[in-house]
C-alpha atoms as a PDB file:
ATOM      1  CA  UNK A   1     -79.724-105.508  53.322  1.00  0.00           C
ATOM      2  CA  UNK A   2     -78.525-102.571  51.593  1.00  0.00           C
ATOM      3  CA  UNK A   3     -74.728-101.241  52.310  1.00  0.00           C
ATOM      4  CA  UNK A   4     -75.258 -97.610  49.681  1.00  0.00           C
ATOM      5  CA  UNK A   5     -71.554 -98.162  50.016  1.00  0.00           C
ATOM      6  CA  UNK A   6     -70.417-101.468  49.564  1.00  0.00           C
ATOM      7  CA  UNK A   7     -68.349-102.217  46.239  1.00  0.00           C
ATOM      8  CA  UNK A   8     -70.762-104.638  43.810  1.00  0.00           C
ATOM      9  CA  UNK A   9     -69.509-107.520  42.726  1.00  0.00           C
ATOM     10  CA  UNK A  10     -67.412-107.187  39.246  1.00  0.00           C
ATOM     11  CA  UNK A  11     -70.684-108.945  36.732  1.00  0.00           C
ATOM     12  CA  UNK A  12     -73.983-107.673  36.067  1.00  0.00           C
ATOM     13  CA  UNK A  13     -74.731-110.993  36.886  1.00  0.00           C
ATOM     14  CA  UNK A  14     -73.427-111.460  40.105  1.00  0.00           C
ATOM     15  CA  UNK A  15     -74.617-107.660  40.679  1.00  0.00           C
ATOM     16  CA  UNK A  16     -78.099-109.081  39.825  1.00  0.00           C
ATOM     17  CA  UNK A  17     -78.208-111.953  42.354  1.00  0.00           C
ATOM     18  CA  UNK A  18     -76.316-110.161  44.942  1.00  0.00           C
ATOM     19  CA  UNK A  19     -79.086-107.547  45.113  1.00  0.00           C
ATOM     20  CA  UNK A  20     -82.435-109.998  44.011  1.00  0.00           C
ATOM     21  CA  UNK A  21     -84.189-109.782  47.245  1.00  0.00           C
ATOM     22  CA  UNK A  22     -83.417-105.565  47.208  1.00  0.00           C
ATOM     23  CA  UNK A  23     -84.544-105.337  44.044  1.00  0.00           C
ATOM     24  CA  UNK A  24     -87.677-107.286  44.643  1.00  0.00           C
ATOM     25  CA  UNK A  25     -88.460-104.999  47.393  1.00  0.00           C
ATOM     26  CA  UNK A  26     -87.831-102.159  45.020  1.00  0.00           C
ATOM     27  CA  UNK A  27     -90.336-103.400  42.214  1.00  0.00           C
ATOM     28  CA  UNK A  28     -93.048-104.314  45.049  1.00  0.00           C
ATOM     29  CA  UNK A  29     -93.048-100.567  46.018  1.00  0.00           C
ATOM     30  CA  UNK A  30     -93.280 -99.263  42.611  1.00  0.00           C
ATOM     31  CA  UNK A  31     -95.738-101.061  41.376  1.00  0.00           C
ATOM     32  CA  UNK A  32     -97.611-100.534  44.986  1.00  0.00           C
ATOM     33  CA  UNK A  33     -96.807 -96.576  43.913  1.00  0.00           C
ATOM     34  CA  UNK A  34     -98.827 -97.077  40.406  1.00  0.00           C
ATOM     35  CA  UNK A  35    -101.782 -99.012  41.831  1.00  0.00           C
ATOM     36  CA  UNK A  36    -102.416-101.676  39.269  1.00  0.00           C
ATOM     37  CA  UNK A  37    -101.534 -99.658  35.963  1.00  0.00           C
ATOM     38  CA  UNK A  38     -99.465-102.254  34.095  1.00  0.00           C
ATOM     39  CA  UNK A  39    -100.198-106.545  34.175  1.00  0.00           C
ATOM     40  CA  UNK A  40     -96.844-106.740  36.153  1.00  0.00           C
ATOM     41  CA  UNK A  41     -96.105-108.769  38.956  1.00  0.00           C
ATOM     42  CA  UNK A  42     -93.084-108.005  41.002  1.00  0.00           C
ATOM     43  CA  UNK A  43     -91.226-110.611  39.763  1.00  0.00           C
ATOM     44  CA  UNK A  44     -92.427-109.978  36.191  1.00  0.00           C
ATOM     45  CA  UNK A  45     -90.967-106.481  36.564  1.00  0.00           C
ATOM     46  CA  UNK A  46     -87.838-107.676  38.418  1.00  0.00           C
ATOM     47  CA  UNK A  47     -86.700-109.983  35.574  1.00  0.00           C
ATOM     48  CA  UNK A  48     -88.145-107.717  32.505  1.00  0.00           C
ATOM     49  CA  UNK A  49     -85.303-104.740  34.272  1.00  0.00           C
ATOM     50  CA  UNK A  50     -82.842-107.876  34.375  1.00  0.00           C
ATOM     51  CA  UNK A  51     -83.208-108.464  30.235  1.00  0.00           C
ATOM     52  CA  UNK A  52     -83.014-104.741  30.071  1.00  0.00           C
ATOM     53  CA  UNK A  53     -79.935-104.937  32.459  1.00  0.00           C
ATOM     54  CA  UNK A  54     -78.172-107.575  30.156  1.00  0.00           C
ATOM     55  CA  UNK A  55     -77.457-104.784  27.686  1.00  0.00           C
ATOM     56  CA  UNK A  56     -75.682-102.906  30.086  1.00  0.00           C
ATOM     57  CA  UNK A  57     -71.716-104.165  29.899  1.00  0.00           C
ATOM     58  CA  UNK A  58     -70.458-101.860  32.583  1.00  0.00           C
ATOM     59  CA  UNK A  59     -72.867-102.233  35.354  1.00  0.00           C
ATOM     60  CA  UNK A  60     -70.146-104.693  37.150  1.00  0.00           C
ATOM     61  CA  UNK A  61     -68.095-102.512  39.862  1.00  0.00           C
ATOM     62  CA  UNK A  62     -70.978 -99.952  41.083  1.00  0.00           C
ATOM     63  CA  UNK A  63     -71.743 -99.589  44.776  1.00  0.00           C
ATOM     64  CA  UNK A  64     -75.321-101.072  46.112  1.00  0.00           C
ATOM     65  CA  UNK A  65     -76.678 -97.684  46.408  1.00  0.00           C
ATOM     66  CA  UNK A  66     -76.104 -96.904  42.670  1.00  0.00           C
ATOM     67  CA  UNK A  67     -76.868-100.238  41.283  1.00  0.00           C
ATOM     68  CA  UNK A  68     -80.311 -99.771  42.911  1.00  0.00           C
ATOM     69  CA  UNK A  69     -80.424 -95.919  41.270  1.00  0.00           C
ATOM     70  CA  UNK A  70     -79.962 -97.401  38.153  1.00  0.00           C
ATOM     71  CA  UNK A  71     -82.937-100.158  38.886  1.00  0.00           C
ATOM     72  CA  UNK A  72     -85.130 -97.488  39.801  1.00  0.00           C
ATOM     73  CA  UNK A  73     -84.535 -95.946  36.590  1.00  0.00           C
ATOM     74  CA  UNK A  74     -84.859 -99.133  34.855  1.00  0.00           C
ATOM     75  CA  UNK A  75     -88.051-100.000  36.259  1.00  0.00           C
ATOM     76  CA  UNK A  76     -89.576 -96.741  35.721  1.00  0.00           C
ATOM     77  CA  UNK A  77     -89.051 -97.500  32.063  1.00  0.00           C
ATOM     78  CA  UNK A  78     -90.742-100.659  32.472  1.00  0.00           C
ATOM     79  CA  UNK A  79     -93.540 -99.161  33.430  1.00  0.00           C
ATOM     80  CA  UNK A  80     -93.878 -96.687  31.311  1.00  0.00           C
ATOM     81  CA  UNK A  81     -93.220 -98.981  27.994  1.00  0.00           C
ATOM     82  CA  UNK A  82     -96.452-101.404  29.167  1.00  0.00           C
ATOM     83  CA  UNK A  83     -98.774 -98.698  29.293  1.00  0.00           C
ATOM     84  CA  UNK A  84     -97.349 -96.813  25.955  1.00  0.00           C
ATOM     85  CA  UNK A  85     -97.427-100.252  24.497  1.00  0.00           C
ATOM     86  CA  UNK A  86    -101.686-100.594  26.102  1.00  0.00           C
ATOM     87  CA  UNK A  87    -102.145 -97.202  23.972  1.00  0.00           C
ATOM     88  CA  UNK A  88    -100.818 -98.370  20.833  1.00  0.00           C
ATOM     89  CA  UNK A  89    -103.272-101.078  21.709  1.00  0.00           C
ATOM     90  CA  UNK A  90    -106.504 -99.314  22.459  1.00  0.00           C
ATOM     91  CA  UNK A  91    -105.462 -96.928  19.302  1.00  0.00           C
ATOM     92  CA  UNK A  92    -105.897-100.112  16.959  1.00  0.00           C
ATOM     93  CA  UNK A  93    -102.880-101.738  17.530  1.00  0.00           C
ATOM     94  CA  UNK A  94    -102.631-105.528  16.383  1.00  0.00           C
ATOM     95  CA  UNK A  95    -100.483-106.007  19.116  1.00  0.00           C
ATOM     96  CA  UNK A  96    -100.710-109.488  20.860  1.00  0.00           C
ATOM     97  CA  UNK A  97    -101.808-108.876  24.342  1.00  0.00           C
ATOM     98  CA  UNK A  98    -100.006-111.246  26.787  1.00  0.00           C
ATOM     99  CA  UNK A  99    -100.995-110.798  30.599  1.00  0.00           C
ATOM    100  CA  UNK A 100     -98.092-111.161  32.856  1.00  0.00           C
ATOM    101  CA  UNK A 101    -100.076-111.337  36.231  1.00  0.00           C
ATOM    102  CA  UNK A 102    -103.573-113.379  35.754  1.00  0.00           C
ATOM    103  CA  UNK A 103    -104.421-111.995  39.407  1.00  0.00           C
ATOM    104  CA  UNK A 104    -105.246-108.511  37.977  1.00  0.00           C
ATOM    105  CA  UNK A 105    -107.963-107.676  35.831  1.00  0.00           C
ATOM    106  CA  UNK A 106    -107.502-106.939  32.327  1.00  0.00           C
ATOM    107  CA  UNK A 107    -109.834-103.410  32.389  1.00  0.00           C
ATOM    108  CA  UNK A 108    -107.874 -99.957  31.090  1.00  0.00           C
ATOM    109  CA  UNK A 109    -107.054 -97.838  34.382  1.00  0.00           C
ATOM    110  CA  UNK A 110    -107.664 -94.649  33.992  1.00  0.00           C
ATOM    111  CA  UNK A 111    -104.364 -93.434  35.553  1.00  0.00           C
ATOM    112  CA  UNK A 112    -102.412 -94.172  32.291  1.00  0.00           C
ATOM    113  CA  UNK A 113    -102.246 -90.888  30.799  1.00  0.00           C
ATOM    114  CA  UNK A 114    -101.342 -89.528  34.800  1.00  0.00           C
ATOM    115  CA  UNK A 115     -98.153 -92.026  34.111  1.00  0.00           C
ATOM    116  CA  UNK A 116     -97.133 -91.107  30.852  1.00  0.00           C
ATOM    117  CA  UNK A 117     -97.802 -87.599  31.851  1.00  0.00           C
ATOM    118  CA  UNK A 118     -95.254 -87.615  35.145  1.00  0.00           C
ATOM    119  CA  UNK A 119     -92.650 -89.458  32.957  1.00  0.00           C
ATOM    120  CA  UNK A 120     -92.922 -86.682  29.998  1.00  0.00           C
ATOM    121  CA  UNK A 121     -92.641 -84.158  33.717  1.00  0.00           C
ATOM    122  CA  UNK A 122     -89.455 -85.842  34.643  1.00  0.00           C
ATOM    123  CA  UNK A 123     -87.909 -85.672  31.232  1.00  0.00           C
ATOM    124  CA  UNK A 124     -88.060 -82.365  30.695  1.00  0.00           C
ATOM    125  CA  UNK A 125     -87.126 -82.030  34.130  1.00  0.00           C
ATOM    126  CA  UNK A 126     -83.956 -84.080  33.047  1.00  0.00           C
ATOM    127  CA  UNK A 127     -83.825 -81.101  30.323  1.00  0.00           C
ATOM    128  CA  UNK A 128     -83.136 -78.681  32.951  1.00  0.00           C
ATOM    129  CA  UNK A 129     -81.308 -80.304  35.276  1.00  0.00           C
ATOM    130  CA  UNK A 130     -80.162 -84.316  35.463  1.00  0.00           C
ATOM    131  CA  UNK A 131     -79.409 -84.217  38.718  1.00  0.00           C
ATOM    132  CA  UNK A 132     -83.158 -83.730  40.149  1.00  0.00           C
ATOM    133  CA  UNK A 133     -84.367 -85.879  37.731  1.00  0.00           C
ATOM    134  CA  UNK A 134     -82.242 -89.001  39.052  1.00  0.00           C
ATOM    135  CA  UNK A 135     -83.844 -87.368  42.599  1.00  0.00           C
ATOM    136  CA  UNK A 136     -86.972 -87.804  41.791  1.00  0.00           C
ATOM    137  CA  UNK A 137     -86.000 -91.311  40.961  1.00  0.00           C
ATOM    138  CA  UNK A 138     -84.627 -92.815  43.347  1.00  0.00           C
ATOM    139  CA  UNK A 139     -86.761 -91.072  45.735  1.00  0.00           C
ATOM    140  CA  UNK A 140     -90.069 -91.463  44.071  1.00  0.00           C
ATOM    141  CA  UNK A 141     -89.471 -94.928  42.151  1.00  0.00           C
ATOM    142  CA  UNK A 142     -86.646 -96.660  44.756  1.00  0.00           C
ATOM    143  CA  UNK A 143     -88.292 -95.221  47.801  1.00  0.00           C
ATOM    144  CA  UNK A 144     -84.448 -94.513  48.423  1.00  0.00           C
ATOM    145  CA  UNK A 145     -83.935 -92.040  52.007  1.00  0.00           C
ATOM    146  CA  UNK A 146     -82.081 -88.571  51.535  1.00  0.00           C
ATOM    147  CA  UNK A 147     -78.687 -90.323  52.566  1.00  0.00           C
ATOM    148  CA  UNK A 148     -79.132 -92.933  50.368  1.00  0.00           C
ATOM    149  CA  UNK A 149     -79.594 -91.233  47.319  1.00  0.00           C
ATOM    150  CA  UNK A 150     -76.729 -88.308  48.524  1.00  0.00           C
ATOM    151  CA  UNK A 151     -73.923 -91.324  48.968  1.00  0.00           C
ATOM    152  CA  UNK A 152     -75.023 -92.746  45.468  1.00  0.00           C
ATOM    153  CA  UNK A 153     -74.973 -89.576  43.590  1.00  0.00           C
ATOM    154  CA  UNK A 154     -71.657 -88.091  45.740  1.00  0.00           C
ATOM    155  CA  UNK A 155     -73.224 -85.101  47.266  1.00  0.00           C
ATOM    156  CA  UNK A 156     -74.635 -84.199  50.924  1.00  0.00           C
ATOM    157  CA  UNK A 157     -77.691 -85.319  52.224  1.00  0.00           C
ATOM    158  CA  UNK A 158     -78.401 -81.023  52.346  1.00  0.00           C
ATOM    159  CA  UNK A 159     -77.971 -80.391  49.228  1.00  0.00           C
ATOM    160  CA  UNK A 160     -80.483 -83.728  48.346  1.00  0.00           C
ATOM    161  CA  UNK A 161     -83.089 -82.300  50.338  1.00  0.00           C
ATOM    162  CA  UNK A 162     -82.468 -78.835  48.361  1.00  0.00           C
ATOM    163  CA  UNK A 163     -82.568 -80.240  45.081  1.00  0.00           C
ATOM    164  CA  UNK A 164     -85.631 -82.769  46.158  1.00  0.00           C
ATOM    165  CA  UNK A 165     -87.801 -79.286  47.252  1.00  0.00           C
ATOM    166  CA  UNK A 166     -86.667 -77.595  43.810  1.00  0.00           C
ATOM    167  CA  UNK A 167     -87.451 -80.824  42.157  1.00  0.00           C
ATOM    168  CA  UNK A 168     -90.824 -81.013  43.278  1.00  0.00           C
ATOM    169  CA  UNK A 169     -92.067 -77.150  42.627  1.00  0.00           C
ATOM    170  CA  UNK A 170     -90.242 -77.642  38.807  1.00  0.00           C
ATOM    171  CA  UNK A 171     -92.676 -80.405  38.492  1.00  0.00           C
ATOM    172  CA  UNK A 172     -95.683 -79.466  40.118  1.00  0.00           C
ATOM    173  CA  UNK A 173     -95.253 -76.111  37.341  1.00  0.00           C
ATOM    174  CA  UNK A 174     -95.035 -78.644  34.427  1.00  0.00           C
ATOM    175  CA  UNK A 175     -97.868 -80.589  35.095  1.00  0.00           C
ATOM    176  CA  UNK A 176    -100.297 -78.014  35.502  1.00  0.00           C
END
């Protein structure tokens, strides 16, 4: 189970199978959170972040808590590259469709531009402040708790819950 605090082991490798099960947990609730918008299963979606991971040489070292940050993050950009990649497609692209998950059906959901739309919401939030976008994060993608997210990003659990209610009225004025 997750220890925020306890050091990671010194490879992204090692990081990787150290937290497997954590991370699997992590991808089930995002893509639980997106209802069926990409072809991903959660294991598709935990080894697609672990190719993405294998570019990253100094992931080796950080605690649980920020390894799974980071995951969030990754994962979010998972996402969001399947269904910008399912546009291309339905815009004429000669893409080769390959479904990942033969369980779910291959229609278009219609909450793809909603997706794109809250990642173009946190980028700009990003703009404005970093700090609430890696909030929104790990909150909204990791499903990480207030003290959680405070021990991984060094601040109090207070000033989390601050920054999570400015967070939320920042976005909720960008997407209207």
């Amino acid at each position: 189970m997750l220890d925020p605090n306890a050091p990671a082991p010194d490879t992204a490798d090692e990081l990787f199978r150290t937290m497997y099960q954590d991370l699997r947990r992590l991808a089930s609730s995002r893509l639980r959170r997106s209802e069926n918008i990409t072809m991903l299963d959660t294991t598709a979606l935990v080894h697609e972040s672990y190719l993405r991971f294998q570019h990253q040489s100094d992931l080796g070292g950080m605690s649980q808590g920020q390894f799974l940050a980071y995951a969030a993050r990754v994962m979010r950009f998972v996402v969001i590259d399947f269904v910008r990649q399912r546009h291309a497609e339905r815009r004429g692209g000669d893409q080769l469709h390959v479904t990942l998950n033969t369980e779910v059906a291959e229609s278009v959901s219609v909450k793809d531009d909603d997706v794109i739309r809250i990642h173009e919401a946190i980028e700009e939030l990003a703009q404005v402040d970093d700090r609430l976008a890696r909030i929104v994060e790990m909150r909204c993608f990791a499903g990480l708790d207030e003290l959680a997210i405070a021990q991984a990003l060094g601040v109090t659990d207070r000033t989390v819950r601050r920054d999570w209610q400015k967070a939320r009225l920042l976005l909720k004025a960008v997407l209207q």
